[in-house]
N, C-alpha and C. Protein backbone atom coordinates (compact mmCIF):
# COMPACT_ATOMS: atom_id res chain seq x y z
N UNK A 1 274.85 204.49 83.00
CA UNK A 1 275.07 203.11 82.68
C UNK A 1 273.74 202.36 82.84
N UNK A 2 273.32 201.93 81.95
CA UNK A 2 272.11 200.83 81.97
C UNK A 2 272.37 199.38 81.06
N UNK A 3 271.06 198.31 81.25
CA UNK A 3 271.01 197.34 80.70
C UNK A 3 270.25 197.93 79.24
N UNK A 4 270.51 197.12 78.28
CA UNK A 4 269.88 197.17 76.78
C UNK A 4 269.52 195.69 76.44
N UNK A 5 268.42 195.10 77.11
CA UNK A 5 268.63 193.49 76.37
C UNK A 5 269.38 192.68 76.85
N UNK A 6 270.66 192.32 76.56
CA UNK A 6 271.88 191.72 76.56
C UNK A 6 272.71 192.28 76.46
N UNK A 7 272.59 193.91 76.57
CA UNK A 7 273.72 194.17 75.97
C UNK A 7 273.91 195.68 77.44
N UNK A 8 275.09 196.37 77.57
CA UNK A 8 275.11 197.20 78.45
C UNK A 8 275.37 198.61 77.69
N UNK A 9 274.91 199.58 78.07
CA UNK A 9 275.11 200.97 77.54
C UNK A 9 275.91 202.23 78.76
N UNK A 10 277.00 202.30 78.01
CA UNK A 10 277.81 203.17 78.86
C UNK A 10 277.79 204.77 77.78
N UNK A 11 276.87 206.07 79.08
CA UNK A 11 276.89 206.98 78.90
C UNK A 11 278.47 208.30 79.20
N UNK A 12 278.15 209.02 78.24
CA UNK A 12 279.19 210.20 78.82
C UNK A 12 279.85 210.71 77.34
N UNK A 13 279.74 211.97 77.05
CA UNK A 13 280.35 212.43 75.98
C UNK A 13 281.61 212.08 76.22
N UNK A 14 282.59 212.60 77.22
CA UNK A 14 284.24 212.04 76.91
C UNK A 14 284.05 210.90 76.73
N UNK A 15 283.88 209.54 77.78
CA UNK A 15 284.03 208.55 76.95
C UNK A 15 283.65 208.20 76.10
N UNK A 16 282.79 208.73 74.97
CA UNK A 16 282.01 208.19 73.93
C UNK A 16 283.23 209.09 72.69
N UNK A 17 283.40 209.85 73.11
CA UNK A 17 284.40 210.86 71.93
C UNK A 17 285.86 209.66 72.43
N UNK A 18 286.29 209.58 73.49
CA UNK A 18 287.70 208.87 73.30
C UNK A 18 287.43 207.16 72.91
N UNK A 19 286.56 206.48 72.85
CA UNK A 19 286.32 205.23 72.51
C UNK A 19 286.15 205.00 71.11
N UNK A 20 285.24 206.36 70.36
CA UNK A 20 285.38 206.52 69.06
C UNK A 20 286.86 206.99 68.53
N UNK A 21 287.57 207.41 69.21
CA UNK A 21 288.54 207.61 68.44
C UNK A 21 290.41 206.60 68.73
N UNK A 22 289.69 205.58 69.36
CA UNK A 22 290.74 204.70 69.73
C UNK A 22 291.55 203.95 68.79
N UNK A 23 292.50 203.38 68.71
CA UNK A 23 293.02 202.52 67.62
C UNK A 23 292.55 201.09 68.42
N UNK A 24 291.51 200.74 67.84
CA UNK A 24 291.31 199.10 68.92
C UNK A 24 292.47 197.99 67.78
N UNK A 25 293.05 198.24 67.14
CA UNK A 25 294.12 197.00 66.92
C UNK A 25 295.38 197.34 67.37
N UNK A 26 295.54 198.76 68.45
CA UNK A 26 296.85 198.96 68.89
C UNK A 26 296.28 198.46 69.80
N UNK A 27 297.46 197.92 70.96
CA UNK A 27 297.04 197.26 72.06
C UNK A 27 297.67 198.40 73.08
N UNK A 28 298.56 199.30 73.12
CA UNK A 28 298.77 200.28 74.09
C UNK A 28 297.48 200.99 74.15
N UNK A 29 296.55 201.71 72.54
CA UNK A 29 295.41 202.27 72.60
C UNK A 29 294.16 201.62 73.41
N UNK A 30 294.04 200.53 73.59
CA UNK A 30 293.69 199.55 74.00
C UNK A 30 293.58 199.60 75.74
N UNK A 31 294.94 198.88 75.81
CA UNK A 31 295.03 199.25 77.09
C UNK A 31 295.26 200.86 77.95
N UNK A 32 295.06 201.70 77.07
CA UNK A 32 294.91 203.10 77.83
C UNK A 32 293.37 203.15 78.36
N UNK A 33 292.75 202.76 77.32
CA UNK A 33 290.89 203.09 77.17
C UNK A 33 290.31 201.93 78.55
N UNK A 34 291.28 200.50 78.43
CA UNK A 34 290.99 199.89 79.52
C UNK A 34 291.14 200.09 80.96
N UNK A 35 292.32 200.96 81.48
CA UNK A 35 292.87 201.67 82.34
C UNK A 35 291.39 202.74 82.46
N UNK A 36 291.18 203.20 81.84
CA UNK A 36 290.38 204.83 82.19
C UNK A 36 288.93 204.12 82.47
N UNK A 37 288.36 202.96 81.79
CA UNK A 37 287.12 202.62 82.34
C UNK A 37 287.46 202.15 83.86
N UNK A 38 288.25 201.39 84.11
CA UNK A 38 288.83 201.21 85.20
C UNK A 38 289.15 202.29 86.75
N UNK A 39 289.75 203.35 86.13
CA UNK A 39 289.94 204.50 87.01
C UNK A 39 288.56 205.47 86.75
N UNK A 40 287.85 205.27 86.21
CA UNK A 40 286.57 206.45 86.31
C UNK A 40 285.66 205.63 86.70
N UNK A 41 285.79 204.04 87.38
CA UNK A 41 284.82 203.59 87.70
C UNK A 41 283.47 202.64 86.78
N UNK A 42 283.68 203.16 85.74
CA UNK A 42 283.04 202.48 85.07
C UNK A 42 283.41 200.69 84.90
N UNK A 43 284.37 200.47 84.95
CA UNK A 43 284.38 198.97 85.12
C UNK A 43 283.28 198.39 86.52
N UNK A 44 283.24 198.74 87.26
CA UNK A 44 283.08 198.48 88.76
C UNK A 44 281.25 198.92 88.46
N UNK A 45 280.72 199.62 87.92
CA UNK A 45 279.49 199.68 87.85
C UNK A 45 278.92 198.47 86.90
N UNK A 46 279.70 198.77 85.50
CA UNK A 46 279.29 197.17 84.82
C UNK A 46 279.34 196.13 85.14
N UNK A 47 280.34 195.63 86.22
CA UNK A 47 280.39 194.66 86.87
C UNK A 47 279.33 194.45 88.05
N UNK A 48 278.86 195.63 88.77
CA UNK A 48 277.17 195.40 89.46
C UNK A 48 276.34 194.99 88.93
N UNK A 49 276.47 196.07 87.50
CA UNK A 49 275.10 195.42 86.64
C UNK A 49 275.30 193.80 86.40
N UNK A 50 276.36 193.16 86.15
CA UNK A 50 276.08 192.16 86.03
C UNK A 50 277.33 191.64 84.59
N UNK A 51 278.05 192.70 84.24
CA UNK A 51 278.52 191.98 82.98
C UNK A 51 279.70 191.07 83.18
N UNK A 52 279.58 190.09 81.86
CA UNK A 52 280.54 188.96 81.78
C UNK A 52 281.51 188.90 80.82
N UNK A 53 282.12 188.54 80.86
CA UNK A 53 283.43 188.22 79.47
C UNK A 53 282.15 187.03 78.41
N UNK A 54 282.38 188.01 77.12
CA UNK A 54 281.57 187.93 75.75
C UNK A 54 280.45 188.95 76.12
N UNK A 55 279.95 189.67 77.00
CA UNK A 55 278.87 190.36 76.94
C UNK A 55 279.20 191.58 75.87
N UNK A 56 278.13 192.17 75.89
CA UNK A 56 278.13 193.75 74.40
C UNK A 56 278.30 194.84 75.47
N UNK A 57 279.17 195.65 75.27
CA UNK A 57 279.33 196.63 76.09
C UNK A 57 279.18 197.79 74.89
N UNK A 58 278.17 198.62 74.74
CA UNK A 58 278.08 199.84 74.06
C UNK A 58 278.19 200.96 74.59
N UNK A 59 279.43 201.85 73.99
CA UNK A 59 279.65 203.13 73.83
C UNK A 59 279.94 203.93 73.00
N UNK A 60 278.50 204.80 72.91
CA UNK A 60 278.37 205.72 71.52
C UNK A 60 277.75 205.12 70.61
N UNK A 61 278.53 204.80 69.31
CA UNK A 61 277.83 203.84 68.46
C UNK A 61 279.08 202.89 68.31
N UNK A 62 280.15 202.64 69.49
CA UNK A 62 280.55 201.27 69.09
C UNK A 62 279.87 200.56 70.12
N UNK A 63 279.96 199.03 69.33
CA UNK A 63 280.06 197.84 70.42
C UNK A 63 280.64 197.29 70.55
N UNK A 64 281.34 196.72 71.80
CA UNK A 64 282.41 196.18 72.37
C UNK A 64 282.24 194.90 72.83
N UNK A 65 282.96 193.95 72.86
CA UNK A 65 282.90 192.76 73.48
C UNK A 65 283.41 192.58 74.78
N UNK A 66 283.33 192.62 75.94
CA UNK A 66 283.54 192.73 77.26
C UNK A 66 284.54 191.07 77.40
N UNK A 67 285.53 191.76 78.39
CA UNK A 67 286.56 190.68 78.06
C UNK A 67 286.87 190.19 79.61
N UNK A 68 287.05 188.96 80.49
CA UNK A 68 287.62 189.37 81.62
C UNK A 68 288.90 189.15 81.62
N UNK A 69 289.79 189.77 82.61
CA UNK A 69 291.26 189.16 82.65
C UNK A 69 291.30 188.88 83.96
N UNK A 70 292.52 187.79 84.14
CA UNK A 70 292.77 187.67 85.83
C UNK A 70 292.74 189.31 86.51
N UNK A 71 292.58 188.98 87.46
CA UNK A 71 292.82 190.56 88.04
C UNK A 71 294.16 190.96 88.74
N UNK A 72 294.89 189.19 89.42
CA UNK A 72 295.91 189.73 89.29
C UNK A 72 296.60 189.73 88.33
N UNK A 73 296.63 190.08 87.14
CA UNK A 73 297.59 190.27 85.68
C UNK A 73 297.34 191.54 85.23
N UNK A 74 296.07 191.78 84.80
CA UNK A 74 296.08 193.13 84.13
C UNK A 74 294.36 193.41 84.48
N UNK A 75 294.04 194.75 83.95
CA UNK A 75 292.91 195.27 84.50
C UNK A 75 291.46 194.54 83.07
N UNK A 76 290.59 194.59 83.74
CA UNK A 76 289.60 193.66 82.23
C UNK A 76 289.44 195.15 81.53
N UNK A 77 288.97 194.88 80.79
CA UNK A 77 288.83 195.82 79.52
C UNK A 77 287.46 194.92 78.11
N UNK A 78 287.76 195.72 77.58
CA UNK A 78 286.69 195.46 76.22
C UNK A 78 287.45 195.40 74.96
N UNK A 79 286.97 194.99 73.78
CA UNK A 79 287.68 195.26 72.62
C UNK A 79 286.55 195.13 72.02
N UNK A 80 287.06 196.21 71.13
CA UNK A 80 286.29 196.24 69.73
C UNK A 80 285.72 195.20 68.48
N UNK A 81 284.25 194.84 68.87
CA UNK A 81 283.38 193.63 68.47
C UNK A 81 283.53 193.83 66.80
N UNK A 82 284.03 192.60 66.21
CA UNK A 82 284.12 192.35 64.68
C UNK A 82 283.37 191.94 63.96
């Protein structure tokens, strides 16, 4: 995990193979991919580095828009930048 600019770069073949192959307009697909950055930790490192809700979160060759949610409601996650 590093900084790019403005923007954050998240390494790792699995997550780069399951992020490419997500349905980002299903929202269960969605919230699975948000769950797993979450449980592998990767939320919790981007959040050291520093990221915010609207930041670029890149993995692989997507980029993501970094989203926050309450924390007590649901876990933050990213969605797929349009």
């Amino acid at each position: 995990m590093s900084r790019e600019g403005e923007a954050y770069r998240v390494l790792g073949d699995r997550l780069e193979r399951l992020a490419a192959g997500i349905d980002w307009d299903s929202p269960e697909a969605s919230a699975y991919f948000h769950r797993l950055l979450l449980r592998s930790g990767v939320e919790g490192k981007l959040r050291t580095l520093g990221v915010k809700s609207g930041d670029t979160v890149r993995i692989g060759k997507l980029e993501l828009e970094w989203l926050d949610a309450p924390q007590q409601l649901s876990a933050p996650g990213a969605t797929k930048k349009r």
